[in-house]
N, C-alpha and C. Protein backbone atom coordinates (compact mmCIF):
# COMPACT_ATOMS: atom_id res chain seq x y z
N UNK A 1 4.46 -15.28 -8.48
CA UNK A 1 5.21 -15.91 -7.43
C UNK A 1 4.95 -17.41 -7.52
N UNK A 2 5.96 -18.10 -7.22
CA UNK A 2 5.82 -19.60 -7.47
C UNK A 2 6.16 -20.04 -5.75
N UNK A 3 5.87 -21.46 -5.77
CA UNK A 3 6.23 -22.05 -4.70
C UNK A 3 7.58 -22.43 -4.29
N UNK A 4 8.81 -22.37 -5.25
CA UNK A 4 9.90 -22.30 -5.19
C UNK A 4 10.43 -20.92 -4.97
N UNK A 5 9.71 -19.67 -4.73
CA UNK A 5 9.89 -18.50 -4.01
C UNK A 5 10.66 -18.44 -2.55
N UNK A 6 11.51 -18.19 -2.06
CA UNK A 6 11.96 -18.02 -0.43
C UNK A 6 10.27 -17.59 0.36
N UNK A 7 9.98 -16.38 -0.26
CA UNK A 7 8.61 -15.63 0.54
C UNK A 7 7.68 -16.56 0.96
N UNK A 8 7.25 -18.01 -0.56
CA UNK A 8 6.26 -18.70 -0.02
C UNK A 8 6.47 -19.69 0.70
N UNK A 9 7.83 -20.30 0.42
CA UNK A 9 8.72 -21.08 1.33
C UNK A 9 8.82 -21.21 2.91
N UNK A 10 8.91 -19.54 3.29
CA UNK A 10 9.12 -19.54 4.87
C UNK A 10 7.86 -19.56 5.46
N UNK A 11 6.99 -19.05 4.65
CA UNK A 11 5.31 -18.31 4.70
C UNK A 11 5.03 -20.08 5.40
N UNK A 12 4.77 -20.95 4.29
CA UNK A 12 4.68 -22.08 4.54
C UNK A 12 5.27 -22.71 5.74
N UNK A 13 6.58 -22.93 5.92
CA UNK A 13 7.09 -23.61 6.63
C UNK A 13 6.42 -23.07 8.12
N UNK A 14 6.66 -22.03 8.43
CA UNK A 14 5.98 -21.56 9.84
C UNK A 14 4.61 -21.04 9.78
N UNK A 15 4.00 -21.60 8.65
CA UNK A 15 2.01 -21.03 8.54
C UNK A 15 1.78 -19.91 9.47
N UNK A 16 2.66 -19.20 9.72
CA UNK A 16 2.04 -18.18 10.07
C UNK A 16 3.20 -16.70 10.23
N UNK A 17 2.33 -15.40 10.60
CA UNK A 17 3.19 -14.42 10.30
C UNK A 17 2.53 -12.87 10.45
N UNK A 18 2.73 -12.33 9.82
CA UNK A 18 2.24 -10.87 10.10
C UNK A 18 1.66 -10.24 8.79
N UNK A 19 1.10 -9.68 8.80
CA UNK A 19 0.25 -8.59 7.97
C UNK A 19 0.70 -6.77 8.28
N UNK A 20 1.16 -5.35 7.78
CA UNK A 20 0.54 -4.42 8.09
C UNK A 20 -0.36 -3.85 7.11
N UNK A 21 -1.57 -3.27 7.67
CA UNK A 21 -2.59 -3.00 7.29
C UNK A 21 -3.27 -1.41 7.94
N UNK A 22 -3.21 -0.52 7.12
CA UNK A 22 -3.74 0.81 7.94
C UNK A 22 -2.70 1.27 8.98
N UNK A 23 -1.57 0.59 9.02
CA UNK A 23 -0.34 0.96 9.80
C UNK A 23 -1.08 0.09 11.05
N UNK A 24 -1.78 -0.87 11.00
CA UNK A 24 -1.51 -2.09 12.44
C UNK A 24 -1.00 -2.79 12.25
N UNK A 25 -0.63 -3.40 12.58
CA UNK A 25 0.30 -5.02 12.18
C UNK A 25 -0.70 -5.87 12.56
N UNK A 26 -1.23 -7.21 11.93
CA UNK A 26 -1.98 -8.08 12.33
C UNK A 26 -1.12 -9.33 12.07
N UNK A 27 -1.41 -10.28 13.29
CA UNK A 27 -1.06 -11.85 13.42
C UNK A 27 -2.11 -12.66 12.79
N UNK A 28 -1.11 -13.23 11.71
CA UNK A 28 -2.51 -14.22 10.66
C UNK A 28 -1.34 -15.81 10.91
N UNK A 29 -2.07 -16.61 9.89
CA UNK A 29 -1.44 -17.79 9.42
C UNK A 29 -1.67 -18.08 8.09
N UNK A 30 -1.13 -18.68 7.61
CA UNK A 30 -1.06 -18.95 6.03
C UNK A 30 -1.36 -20.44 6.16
N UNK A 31 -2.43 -20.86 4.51
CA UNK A 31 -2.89 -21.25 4.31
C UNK A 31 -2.92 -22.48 3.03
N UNK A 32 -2.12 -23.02 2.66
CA UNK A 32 -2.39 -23.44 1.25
C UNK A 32 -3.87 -23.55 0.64
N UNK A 33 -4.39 -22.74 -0.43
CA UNK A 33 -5.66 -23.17 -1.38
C UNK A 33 -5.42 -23.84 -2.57
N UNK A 34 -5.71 -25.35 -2.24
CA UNK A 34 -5.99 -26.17 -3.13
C UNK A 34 -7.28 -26.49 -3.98
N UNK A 35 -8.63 -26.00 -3.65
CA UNK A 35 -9.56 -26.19 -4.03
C UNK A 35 -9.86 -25.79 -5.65
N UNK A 36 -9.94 -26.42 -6.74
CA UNK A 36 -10.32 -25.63 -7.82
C UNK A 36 -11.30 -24.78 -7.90
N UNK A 37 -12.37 -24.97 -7.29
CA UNK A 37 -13.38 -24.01 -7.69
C UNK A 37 -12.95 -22.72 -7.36
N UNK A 38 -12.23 -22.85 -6.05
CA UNK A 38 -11.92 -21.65 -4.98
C UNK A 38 -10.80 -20.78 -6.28
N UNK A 39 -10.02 -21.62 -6.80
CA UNK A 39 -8.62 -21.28 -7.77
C UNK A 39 -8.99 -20.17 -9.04
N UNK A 40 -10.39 -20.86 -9.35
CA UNK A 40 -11.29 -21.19 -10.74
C UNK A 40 -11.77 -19.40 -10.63
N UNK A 41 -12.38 -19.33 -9.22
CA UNK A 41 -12.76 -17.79 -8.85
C UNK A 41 -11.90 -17.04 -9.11
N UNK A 42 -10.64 -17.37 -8.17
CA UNK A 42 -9.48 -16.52 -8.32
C UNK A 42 -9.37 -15.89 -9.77
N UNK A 43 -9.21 -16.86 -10.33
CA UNK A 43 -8.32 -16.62 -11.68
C UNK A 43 -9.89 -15.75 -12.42
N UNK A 44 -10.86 -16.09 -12.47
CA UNK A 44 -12.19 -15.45 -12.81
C UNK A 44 -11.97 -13.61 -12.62
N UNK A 45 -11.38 -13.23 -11.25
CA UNK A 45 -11.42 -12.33 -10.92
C UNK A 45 -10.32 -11.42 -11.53
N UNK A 46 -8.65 -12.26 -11.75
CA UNK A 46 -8.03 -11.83 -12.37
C UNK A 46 -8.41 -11.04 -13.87
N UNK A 47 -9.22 -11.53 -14.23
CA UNK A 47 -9.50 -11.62 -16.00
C UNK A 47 -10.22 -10.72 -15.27
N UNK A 48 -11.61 -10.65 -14.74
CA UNK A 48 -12.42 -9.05 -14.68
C UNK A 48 -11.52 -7.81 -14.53
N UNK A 49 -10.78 -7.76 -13.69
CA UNK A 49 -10.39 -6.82 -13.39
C UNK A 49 -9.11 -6.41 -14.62
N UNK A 50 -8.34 -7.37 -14.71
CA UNK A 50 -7.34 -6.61 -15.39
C UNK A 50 -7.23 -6.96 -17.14
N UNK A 51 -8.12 -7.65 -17.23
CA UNK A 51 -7.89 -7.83 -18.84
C UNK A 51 -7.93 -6.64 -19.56
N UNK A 52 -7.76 -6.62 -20.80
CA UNK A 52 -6.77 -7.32 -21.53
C UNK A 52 -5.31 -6.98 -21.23
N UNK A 53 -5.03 -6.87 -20.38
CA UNK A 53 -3.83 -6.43 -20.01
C UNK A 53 -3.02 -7.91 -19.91
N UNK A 54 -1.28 -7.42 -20.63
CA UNK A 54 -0.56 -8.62 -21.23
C UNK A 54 -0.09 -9.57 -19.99
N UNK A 55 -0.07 -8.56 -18.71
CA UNK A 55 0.29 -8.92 -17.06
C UNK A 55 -0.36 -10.10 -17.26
N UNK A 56 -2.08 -10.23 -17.37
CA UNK A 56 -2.89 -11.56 -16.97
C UNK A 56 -2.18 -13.08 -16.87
N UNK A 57 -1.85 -13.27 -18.62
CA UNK A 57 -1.79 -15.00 -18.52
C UNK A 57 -0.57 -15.25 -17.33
N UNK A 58 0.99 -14.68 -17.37
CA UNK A 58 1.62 -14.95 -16.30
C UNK A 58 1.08 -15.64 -15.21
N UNK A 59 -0.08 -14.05 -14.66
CA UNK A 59 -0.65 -14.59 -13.20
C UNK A 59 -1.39 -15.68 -13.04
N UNK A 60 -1.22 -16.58 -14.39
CA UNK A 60 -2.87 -17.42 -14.43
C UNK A 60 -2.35 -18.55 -14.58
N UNK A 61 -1.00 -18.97 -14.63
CA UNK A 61 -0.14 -20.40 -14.75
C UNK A 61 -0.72 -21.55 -13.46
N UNK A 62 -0.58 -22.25 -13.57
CA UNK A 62 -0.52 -23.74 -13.04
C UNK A 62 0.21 -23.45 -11.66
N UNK A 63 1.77 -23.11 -12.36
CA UNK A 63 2.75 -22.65 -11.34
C UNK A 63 1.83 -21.79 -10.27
N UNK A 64 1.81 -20.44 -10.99
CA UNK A 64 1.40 -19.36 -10.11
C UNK A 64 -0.43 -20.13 -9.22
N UNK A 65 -0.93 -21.09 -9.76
CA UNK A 65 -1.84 -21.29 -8.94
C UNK A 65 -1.67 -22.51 -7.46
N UNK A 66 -0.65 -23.27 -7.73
CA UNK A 66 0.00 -23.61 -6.99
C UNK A 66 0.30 -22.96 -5.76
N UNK A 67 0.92 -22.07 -5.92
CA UNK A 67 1.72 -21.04 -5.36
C UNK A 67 0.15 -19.95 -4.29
N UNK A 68 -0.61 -20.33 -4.60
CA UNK A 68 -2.02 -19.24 -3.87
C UNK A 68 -2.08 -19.72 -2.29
N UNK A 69 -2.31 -18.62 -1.51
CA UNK A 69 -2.43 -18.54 -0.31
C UNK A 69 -3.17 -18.14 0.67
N UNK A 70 -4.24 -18.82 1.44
CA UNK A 70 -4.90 -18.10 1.89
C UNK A 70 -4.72 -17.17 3.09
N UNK A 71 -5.20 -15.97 3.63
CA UNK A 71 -4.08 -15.39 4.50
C UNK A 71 -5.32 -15.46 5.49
N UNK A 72 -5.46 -15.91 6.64
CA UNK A 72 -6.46 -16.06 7.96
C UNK A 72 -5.82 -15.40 8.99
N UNK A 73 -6.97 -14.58 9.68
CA UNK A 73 -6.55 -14.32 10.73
C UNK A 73 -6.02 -14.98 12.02
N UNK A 74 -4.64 -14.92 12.64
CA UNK A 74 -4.15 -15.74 13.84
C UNK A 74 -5.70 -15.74 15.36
């Protein structure tokens, strides 16, 4: 997902929104994560879990890190 997405678009524009989870609905807000280290993890975690799988580099673009969101509870 990139930042030129509608999803991250509206996500953004009104920082905030809904979650369901276990069939509750929860009120959060959205977040932009800019931090590299924070990014650096991310992408760390991608590679544990799903390597070597061809899915990875996609998820691991510039673009797609741009595009990361943190989801907080409202």
């Amino acid at each position: 997902m990139s930042q030129e997405s509608a999803y991250i678009q509206s996500a953004m524009a009104q920082q905030e929104g809904n979650i369901l989870s276990n069939e509750e609905r929860l009120d959060v807000t959205f977040q932009s994560e800019n931090d590299p280290a924070v990014l650096d993890k991310i992408d760390e975690a991608y590679h544990l879990k799903y390597d070597p799988s061809p899915y990875v580099a996609p998820m691991l673009t510039e673009k797609t890190r741009h595009a990361t969101v943190e989801v907080l509870p409202k």
